[in-house]
C-alpha atoms as a PDB file:
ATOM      1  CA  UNK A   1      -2.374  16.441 -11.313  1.00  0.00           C
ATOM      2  CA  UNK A   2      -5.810  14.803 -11.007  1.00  0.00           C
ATOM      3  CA  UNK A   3      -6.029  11.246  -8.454  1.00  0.00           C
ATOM      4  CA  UNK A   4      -7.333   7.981 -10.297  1.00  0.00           C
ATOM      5  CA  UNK A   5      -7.825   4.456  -9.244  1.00  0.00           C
ATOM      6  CA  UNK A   6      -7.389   1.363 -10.212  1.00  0.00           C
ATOM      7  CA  UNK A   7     -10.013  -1.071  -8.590  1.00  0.00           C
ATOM      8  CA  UNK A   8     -10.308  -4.863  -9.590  1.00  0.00           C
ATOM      9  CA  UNK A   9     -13.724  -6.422  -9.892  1.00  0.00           C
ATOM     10  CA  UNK A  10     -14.659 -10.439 -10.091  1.00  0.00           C
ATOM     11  CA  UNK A  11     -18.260 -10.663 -10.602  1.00  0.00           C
ATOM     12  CA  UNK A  12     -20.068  -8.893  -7.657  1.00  0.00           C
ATOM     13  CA  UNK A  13     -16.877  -8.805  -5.860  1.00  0.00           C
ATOM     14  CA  UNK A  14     -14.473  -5.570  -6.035  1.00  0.00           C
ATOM     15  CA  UNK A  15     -11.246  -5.047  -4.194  1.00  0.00           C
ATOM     16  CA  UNK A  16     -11.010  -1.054  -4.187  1.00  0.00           C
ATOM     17  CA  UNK A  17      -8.431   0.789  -4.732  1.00  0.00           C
ATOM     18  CA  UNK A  18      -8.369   3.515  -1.744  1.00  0.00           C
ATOM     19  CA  UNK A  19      -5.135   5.314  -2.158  1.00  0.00           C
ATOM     20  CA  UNK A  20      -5.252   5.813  -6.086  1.00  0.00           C
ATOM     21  CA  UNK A  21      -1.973   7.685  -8.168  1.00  0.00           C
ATOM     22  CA  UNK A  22      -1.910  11.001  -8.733  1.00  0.00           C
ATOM     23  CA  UNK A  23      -1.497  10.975 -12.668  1.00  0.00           C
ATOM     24  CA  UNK A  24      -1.135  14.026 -15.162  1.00  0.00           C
ATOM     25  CA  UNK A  25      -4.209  13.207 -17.266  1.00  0.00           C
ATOM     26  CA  UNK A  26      -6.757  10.909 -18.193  1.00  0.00           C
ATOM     27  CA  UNK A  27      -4.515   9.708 -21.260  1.00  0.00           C
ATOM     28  CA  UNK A  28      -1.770   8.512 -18.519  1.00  0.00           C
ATOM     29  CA  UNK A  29      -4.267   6.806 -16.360  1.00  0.00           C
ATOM     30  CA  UNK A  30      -5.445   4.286 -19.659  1.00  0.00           C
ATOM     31  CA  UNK A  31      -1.449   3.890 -20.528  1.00  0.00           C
ATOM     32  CA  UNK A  32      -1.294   3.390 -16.436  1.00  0.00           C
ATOM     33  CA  UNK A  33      -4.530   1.071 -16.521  1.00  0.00           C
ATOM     34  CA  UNK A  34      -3.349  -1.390 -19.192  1.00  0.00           C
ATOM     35  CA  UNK A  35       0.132  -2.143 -17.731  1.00  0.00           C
ATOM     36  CA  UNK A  36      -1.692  -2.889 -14.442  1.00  0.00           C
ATOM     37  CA  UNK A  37      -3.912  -5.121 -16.587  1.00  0.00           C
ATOM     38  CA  UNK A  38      -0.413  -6.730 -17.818  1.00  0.00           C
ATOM     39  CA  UNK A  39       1.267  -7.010 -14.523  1.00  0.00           C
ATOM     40  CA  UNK A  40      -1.507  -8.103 -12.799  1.00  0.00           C
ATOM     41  CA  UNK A  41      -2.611 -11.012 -14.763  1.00  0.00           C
ATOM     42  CA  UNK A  42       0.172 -13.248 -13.484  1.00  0.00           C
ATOM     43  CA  UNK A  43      -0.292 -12.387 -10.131  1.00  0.00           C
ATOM     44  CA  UNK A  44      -4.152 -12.533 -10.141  1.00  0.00           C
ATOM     45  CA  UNK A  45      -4.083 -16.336 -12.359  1.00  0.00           C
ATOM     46  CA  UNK A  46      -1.889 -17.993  -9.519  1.00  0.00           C
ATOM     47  CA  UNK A  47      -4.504 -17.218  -7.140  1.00  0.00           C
ATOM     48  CA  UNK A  48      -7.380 -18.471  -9.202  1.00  0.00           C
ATOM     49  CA  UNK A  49      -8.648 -15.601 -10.750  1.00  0.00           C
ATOM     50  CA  UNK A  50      -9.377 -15.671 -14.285  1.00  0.00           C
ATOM     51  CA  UNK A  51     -12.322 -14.001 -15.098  1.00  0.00           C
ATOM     52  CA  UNK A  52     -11.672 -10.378 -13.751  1.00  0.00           C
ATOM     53  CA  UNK A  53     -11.890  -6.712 -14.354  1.00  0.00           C
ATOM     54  CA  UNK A  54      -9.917  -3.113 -14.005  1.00  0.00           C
ATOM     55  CA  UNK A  55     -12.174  -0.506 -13.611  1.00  0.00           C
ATOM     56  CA  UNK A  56     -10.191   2.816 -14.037  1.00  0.00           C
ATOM     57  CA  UNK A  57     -12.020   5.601 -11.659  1.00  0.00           C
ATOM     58  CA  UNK A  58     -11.622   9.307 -11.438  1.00  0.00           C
ATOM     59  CA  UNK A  59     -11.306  11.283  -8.018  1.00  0.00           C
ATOM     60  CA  UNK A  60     -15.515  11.825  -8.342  1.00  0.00           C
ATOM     61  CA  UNK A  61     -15.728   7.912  -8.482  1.00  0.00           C
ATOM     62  CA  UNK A  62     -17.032   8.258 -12.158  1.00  0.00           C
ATOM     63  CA  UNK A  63     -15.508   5.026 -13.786  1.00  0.00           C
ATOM     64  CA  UNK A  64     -14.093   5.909 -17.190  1.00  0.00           C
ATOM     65  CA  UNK A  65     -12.600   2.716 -18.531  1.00  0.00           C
ATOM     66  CA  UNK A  66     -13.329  -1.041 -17.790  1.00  0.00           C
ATOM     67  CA  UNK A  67     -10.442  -3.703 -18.775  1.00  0.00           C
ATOM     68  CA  UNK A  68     -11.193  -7.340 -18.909  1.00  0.00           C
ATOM     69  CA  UNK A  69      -8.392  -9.732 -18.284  1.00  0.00           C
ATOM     70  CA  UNK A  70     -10.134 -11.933 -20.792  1.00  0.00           C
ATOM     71  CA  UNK A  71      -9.493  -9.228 -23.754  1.00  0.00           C
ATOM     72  CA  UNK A  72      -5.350  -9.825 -23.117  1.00  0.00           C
ATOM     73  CA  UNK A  73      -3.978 -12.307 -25.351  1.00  0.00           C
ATOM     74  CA  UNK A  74      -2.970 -15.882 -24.091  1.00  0.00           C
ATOM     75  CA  UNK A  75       0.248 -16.014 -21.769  1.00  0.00           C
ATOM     76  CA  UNK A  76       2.984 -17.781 -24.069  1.00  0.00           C
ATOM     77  CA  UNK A  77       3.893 -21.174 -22.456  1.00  0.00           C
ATOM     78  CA  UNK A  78       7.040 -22.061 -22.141  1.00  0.00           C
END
């Protein structure tokens, strides 16, 4: 099992992600990574943020994927 985290950026801002998951590979961290993406977007909108980022780390630090919230499609109003 290798530790990876999940740390949100807005702008110059970033909220770190200190205690990371301990995941089986890199290919469950991006499956991992893009349902946080999901299930934060609701969250993160009601409290103003729009315009934000996942950065996936490794347990070196070494980011190894960036998801925008602007690259999910629109939230179906209902």
């Amino acid at each position: 099992m290798s530790r990876f985290f999940f740390h949100v950026r807005q702008g110059d801002d970033i909220e770190p992600d200190l205690t990371g998951l301990d995941l089986p590979d890199a290919k469950t961290a991006q499956s991992a990574a893009f349902k946080a993406l999901h299930d934060l977007r609701d969250e993160m909108a009601v409290e103003g943020f729009t315009d934000w980022t996942l950065e996936l780390a490794d347990e070196a630090g070494g980011i190894i994927l960036l998801l925008s919230v602007g690259d999910l499609p629109p939230l179906a109003v209902t």
